[in-house]
Protein backbone atom coordinates (compact mmCIF):
# COMPACT_ATOMS: atom_id res chain seq x y z
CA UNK A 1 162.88 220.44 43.75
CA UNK A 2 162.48 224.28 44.15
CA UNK A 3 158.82 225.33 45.75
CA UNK A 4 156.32 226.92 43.72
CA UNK A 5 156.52 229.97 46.05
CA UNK A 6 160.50 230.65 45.88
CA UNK A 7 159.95 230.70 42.68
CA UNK A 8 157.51 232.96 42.37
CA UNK A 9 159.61 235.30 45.08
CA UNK A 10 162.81 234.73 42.44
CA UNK A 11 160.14 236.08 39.51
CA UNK A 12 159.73 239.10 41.43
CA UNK A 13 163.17 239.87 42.55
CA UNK A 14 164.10 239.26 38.97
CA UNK A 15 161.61 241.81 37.34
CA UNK A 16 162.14 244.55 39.82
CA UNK A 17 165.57 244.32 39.15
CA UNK A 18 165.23 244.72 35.41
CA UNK A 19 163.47 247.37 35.84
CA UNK A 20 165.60 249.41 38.55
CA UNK A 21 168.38 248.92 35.92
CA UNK A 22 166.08 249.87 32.55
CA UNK A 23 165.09 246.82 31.08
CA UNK A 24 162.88 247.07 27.85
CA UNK A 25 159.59 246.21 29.42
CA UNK A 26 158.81 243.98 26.23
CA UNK A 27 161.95 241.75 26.85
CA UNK A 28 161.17 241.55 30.62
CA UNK A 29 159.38 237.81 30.52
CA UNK A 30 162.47 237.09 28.50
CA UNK A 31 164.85 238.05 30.62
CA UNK A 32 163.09 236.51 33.81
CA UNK A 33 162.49 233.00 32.18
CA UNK A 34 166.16 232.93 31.37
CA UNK A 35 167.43 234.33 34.85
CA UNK A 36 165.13 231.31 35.99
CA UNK A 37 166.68 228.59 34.20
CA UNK A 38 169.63 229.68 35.10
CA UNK A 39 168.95 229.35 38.73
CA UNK A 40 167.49 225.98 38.27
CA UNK A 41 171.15 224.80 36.40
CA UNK A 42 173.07 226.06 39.51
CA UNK A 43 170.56 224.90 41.94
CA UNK A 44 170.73 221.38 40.52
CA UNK A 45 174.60 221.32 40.69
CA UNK A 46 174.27 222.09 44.41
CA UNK A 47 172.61 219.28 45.53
């Protein structure tokens, strides 16, 4: 199970990402939620 703090860090990384690259700010939480779920798939085929 992923800590409520790395993913919080993730959630960061994430959003200053999309915006170094130009990400409509109204798709951001989007984009981030996604990116997260994402992480959480490969994460759980890991362990």
């Amino acid at each position: 199970m992923i800590k409520e703090n790395v993913i919080a860090r993730l959630k960061v990384i994430v959003k200053r990402a999309l915006c170094k690259f130009g990400y409509p700010p109204d798709m951001k939480k989007l984009a981030t939620k996604t990116v997260l779920k994402q992480a959480e798939m490969i994460a759980s085929e890991l362990v």
